[in-house]
PDB file of N, CA and C in Angstrom:
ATOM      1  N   UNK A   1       2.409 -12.168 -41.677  1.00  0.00           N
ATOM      2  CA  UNK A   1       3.503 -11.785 -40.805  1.00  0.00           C
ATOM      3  C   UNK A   1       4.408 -13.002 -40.618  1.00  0.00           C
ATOM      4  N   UNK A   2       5.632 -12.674 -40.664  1.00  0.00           N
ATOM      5  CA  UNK A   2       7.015 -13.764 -40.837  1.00  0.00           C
ATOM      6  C   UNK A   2       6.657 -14.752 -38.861  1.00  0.00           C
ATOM      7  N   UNK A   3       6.469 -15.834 -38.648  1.00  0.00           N
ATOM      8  CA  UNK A   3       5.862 -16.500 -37.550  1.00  0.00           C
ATOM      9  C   UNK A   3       7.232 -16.862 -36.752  1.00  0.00           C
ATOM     10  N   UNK A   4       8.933 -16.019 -37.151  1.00  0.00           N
ATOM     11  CA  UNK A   4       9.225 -15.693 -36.045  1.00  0.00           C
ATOM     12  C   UNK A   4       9.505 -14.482 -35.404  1.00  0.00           C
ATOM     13  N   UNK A   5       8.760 -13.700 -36.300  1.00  0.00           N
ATOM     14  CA  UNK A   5       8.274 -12.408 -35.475  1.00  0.00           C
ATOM     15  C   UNK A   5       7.523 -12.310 -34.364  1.00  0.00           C
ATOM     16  N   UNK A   6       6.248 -13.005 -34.996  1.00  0.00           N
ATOM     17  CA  UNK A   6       5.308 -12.829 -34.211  1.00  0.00           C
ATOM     18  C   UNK A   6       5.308 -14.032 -32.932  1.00  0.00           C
ATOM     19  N   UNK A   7       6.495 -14.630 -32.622  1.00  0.00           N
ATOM     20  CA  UNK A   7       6.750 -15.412 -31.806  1.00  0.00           C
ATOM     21  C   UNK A   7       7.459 -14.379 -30.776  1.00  0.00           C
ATOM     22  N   UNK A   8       8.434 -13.862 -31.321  1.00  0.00           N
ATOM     23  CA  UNK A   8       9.094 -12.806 -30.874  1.00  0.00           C
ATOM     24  C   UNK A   8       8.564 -11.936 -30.276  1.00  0.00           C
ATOM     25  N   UNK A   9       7.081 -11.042 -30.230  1.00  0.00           N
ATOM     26  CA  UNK A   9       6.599 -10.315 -29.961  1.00  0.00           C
ATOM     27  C   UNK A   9       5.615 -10.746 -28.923  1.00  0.00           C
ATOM     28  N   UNK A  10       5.193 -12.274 -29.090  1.00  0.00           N
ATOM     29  CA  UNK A  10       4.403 -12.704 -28.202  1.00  0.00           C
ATOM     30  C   UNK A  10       5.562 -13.489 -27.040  1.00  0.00           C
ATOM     31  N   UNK A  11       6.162 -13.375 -27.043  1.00  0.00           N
ATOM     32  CA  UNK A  11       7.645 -13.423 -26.489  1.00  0.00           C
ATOM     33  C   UNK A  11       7.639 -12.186 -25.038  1.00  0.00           C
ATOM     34  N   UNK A  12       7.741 -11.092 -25.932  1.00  0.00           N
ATOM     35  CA  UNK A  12       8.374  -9.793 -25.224  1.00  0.00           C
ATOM     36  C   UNK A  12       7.080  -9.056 -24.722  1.00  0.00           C
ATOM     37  N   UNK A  13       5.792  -9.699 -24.739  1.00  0.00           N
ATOM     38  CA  UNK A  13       4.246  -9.415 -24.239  1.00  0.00           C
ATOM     39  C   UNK A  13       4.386 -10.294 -23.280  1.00  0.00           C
ATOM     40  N   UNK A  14       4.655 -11.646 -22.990  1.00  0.00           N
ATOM     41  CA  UNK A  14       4.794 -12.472 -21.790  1.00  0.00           C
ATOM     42  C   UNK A  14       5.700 -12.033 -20.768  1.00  0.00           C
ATOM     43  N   UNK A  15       6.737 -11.352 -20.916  1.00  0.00           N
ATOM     44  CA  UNK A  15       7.711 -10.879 -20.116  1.00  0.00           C
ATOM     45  C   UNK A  15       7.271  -9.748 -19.614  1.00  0.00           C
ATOM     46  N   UNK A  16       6.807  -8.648 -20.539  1.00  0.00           N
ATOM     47  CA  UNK A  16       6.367  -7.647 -20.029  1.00  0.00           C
ATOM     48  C   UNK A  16       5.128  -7.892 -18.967  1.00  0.00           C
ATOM     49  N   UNK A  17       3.997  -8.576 -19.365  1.00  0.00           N
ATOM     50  CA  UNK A  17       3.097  -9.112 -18.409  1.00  0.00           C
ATOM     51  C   UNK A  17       3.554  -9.776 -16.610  1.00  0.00           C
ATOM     52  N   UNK A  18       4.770 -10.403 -17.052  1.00  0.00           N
ATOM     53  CA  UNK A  18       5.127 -11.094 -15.745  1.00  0.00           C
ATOM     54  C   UNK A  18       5.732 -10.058 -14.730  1.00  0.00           C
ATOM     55  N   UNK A  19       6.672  -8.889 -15.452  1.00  0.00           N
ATOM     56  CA  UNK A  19       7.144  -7.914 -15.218  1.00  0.00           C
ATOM     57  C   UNK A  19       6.353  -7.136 -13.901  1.00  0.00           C
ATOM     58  N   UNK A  20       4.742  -6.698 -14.629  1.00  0.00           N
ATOM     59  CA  UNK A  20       4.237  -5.873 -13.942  1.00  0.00           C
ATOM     60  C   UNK A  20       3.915  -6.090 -12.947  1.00  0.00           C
ATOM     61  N   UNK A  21       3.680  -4.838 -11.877  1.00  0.00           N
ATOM     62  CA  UNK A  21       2.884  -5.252 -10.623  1.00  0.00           C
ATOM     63  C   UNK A  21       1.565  -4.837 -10.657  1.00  0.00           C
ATOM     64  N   UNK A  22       0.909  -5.305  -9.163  1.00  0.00           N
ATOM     65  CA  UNK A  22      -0.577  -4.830  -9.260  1.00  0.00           C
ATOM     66  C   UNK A  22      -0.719  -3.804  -9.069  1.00  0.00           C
ATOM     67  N   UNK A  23      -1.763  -3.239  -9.954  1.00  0.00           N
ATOM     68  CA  UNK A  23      -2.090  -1.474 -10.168  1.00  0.00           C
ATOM     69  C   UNK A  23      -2.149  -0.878  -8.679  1.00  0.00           C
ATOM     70  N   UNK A  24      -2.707  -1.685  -7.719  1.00  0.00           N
ATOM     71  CA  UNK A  24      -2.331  -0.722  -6.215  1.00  0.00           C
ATOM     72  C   UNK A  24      -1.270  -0.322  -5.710  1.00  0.00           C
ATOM     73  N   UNK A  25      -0.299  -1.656  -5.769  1.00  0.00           N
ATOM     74  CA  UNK A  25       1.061  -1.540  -5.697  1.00  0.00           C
ATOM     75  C   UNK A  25       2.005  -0.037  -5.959  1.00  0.00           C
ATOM     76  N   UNK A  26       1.370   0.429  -6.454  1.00  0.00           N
ATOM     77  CA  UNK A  26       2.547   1.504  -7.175  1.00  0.00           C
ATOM     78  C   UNK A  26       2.200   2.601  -6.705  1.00  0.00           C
ATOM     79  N   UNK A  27       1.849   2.834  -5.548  1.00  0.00           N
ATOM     80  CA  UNK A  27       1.326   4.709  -5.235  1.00  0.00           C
ATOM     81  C   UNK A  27       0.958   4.283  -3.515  1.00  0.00           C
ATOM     82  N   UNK A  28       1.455   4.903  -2.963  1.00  0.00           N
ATOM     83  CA  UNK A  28       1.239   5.247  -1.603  1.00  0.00           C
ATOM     84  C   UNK A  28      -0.676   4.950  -0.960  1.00  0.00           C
ATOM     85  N   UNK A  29      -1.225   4.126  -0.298  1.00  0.00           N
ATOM     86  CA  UNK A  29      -1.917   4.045   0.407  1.00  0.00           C
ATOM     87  C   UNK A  29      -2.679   5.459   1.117  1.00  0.00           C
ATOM     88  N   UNK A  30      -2.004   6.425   1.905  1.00  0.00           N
ATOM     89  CA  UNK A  30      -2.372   7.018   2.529  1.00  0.00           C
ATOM     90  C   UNK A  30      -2.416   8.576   1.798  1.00  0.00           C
ATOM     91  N   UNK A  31      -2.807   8.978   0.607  1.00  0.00           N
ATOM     92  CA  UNK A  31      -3.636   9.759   0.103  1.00  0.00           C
ATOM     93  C   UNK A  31      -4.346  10.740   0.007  1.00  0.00           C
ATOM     94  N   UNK A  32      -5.035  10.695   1.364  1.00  0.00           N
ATOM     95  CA  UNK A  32      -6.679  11.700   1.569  1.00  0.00           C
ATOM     96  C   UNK A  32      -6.059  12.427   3.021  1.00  0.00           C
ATOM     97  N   UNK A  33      -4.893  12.041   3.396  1.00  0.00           N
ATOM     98  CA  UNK A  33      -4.474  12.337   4.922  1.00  0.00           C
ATOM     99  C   UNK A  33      -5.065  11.589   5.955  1.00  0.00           C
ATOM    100  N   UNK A  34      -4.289  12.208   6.947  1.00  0.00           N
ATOM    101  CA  UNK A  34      -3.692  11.299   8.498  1.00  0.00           C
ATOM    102  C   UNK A  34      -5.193  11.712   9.790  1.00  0.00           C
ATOM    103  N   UNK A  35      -5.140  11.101  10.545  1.00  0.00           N
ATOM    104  CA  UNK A  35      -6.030  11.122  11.679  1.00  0.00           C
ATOM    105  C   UNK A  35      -4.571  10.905  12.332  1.00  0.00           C
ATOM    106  N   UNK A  36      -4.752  11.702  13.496  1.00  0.00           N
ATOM    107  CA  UNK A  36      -4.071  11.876  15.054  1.00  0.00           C
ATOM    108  C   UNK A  36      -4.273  10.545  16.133  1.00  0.00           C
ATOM    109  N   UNK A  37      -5.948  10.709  16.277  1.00  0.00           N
ATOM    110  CA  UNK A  37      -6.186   9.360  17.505  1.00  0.00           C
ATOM    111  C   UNK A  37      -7.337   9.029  16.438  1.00  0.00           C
ATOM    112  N   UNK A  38      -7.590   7.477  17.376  1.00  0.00           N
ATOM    113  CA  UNK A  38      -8.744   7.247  17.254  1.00  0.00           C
ATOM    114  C   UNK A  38      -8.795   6.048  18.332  1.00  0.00           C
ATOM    115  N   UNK A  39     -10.422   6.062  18.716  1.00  0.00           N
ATOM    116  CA  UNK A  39     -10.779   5.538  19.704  1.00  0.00           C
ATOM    117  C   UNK A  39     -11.100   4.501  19.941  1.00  0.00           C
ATOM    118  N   UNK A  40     -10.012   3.020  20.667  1.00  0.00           N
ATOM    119  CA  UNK A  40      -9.728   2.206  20.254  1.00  0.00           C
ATOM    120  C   UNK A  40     -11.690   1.032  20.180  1.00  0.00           C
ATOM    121  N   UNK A  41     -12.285   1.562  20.592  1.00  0.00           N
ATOM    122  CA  UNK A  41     -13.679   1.018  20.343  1.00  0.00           C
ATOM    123  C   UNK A  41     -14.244   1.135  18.653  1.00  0.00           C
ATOM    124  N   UNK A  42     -13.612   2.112  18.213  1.00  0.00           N
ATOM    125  CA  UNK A  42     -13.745   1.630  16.945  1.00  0.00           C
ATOM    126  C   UNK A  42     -13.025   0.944  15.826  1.00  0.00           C
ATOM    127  N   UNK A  43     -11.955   0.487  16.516  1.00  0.00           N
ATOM    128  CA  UNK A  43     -11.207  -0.132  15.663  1.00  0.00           C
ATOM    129  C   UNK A  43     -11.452  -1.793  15.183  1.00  0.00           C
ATOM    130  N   UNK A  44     -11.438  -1.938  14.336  1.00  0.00           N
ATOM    131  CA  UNK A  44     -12.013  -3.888  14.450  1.00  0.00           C
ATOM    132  C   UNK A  44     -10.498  -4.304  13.866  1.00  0.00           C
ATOM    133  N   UNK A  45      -9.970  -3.984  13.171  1.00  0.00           N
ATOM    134  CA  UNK A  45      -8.741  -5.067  13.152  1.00  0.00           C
ATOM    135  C   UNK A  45      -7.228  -4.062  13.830  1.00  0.00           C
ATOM    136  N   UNK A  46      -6.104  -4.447  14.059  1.00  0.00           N
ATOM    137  CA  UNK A  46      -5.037  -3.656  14.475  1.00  0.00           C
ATOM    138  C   UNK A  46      -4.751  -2.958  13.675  1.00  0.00           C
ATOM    139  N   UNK A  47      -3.388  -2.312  13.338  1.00  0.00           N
ATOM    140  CA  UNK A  47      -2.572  -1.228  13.029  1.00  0.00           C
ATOM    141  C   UNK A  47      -2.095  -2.493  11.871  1.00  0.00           C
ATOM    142  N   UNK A  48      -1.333  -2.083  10.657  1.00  0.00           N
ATOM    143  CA  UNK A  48      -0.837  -2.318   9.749  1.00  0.00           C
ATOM    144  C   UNK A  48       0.419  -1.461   9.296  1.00  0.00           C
ATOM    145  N   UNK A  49       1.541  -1.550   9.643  1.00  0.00           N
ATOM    146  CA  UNK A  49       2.318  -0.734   9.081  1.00  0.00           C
ATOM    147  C   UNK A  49       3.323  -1.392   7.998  1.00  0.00           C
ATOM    148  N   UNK A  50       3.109   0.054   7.136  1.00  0.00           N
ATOM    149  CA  UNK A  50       4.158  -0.027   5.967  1.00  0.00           C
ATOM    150  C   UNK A  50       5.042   0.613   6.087  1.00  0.00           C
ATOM    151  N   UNK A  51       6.204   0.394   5.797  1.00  0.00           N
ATOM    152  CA  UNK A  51       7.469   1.125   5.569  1.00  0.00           C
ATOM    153  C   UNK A  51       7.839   0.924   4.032  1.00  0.00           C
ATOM    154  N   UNK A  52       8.393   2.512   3.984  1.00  0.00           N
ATOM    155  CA  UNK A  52       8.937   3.017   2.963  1.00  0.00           C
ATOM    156  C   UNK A  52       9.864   1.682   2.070  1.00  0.00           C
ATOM    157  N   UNK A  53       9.330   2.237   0.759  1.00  0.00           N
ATOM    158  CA  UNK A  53       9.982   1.117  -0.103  1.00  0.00           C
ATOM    159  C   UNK A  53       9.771   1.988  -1.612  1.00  0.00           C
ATOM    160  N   UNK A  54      10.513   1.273  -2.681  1.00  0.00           N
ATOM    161  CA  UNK A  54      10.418   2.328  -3.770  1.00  0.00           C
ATOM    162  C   UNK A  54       9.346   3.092  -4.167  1.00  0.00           C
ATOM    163  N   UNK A  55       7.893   2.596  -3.943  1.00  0.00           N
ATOM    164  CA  UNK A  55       6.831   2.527  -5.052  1.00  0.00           C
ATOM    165  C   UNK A  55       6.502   3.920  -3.908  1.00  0.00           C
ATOM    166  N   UNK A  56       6.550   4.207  -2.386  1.00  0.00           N
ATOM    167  CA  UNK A  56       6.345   5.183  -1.892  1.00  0.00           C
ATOM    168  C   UNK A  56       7.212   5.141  -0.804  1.00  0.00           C
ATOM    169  N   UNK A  57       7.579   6.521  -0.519  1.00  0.00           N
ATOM    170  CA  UNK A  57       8.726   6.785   0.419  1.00  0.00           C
ATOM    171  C   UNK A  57       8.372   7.161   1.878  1.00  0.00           C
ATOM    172  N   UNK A  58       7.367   6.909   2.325  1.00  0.00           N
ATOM    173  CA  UNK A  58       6.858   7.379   3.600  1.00  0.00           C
ATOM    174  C   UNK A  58       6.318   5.878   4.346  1.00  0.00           C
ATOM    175  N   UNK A  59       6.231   6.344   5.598  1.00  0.00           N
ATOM    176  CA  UNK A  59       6.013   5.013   6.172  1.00  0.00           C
ATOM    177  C   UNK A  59       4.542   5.069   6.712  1.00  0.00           C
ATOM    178  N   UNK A  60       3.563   4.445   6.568  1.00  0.00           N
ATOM    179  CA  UNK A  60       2.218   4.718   6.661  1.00  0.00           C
ATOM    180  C   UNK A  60       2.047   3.809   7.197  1.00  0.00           C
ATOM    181  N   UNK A  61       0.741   3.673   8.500  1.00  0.00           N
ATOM    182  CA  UNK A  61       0.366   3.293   9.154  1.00  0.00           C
ATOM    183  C   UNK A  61      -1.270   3.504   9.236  1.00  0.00           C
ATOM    184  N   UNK A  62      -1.806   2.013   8.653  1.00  0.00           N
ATOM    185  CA  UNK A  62      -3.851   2.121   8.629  1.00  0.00           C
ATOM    186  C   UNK A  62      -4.089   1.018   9.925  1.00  0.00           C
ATOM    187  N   UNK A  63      -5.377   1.398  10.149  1.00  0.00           N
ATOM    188  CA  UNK A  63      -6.223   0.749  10.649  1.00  0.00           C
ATOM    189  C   UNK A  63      -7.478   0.857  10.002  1.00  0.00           C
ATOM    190  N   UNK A  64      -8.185  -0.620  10.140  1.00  0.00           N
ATOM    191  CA  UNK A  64      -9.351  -0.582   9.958  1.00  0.00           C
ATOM    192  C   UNK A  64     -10.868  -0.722  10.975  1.00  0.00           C
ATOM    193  N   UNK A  65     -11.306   0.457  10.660  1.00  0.00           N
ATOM    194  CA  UNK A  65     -12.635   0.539  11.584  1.00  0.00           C
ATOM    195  C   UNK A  65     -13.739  -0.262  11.413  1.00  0.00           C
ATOM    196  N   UNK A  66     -14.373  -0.349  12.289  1.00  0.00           N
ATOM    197  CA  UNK A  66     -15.986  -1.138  12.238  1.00  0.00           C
ATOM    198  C   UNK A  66     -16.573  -1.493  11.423  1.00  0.00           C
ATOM    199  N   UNK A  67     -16.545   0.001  10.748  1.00  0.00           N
ATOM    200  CA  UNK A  67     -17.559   0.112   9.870  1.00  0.00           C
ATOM    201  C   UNK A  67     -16.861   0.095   8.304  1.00  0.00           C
ATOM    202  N   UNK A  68     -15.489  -0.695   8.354  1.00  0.00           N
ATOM    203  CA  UNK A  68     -14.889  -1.434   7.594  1.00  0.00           C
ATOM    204  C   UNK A  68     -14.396  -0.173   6.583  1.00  0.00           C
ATOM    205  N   UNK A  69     -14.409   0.941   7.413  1.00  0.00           N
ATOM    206  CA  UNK A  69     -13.065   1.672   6.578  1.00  0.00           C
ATOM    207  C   UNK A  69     -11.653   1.504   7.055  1.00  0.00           C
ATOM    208  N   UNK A  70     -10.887   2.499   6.117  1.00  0.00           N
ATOM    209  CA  UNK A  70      -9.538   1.874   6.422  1.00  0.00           C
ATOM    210  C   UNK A  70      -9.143   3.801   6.640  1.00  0.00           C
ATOM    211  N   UNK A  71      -8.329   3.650   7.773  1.00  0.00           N
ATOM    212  CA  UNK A  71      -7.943   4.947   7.879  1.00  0.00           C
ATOM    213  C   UNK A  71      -6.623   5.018   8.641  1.00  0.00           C
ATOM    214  N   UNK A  72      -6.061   6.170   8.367  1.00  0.00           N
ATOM    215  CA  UNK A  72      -4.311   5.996   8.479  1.00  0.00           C
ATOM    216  C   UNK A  72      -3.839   6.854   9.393  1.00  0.00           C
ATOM    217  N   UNK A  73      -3.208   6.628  10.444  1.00  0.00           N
ATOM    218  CA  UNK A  73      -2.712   7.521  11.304  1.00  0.00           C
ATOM    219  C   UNK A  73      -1.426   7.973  10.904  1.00  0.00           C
ATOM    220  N   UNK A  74      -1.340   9.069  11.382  1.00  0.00           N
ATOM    221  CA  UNK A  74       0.006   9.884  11.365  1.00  0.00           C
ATOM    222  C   UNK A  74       0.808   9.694  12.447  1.00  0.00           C
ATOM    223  N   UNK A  75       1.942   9.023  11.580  1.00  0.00           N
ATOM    224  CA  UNK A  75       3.470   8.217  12.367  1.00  0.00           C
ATOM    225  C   UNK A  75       3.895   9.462  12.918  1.00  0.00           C
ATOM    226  N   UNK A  76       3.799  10.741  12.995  1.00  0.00           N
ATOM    227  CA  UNK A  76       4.614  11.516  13.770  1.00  0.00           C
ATOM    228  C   UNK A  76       3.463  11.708  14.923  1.00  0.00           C
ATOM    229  N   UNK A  77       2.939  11.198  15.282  1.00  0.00           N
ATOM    230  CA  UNK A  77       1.694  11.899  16.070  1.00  0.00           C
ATOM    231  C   UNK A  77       1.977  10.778  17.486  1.00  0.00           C
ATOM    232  N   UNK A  78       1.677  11.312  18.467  1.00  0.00           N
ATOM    233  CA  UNK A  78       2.160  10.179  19.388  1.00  0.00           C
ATOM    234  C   UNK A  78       1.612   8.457  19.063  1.00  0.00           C
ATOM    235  N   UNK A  79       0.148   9.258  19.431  1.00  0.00           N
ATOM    236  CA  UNK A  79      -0.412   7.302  18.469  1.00  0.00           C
ATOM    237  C   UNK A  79       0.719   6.478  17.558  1.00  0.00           C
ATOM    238  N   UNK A  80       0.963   7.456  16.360  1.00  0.00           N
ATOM    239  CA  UNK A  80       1.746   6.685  15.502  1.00  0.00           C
ATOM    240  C   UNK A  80       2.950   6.052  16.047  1.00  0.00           C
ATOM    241  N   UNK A  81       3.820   7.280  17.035  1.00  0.00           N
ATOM    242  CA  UNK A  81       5.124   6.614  17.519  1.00  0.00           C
ATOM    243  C   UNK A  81       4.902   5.728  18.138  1.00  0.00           C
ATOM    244  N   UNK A  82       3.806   5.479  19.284  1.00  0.00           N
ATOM    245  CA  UNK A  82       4.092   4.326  19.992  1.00  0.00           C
ATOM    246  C   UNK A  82       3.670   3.003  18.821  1.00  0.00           C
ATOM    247  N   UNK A  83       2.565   2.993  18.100  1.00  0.00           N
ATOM    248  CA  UNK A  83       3.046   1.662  17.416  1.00  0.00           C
ATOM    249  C   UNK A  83       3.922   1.485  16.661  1.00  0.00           C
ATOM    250  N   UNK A  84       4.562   2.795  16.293  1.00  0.00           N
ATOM    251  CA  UNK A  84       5.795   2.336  15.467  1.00  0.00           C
ATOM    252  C   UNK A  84       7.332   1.150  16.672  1.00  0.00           C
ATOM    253  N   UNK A  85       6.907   2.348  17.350  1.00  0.00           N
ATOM    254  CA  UNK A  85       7.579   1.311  18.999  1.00  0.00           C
ATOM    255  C   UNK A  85       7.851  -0.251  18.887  1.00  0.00           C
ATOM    256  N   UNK A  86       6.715  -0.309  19.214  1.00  0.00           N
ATOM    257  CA  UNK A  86       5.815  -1.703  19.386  1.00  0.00           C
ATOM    258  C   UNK A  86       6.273  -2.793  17.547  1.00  0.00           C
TER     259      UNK A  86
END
């Protein structure tokens, strides 16, 4: 193979590589659906909110529980509005 081809190609493989994002990156978080409340004794870390951006158009809001799941409340639900508030 002519070696400025294959310069060329290992060229347009480095770019493409730098290009990409991480495979989570690209699809919405909240998935499996929303919880309403939850009871702030089980929560171990706060609220996390995302807002809408290309990769997903909804604004999602997790917390993570105790027992080190991650579960997402629904921003229209009062819970959600007030931390959206906040």
């Amino acid at each position: 193979m002519n070696p400025a081809v294959l310069a060329f190609l290992c060229c347009l493989l480095v770019f493409h590589v730098q290009g990409e994002l991480g495979h989570t990156s690209g699809r919405c978080s909240c998935l499996k659906g929303y919880i309403d409340r939850v009871h702030p004794r089980l929560v171990k870390a706060g609220p996390v909110v995302h807002g809408p951006s290309i990769f997903c158009r909804r604004t999602e809001i997790t917390v993570t529980l105790k027992n080190n799941k991650e579960k997402c409340i629904n921003p229209q639900s009062e819970l959600g509005r007030r931390i959206l508030r906040k």
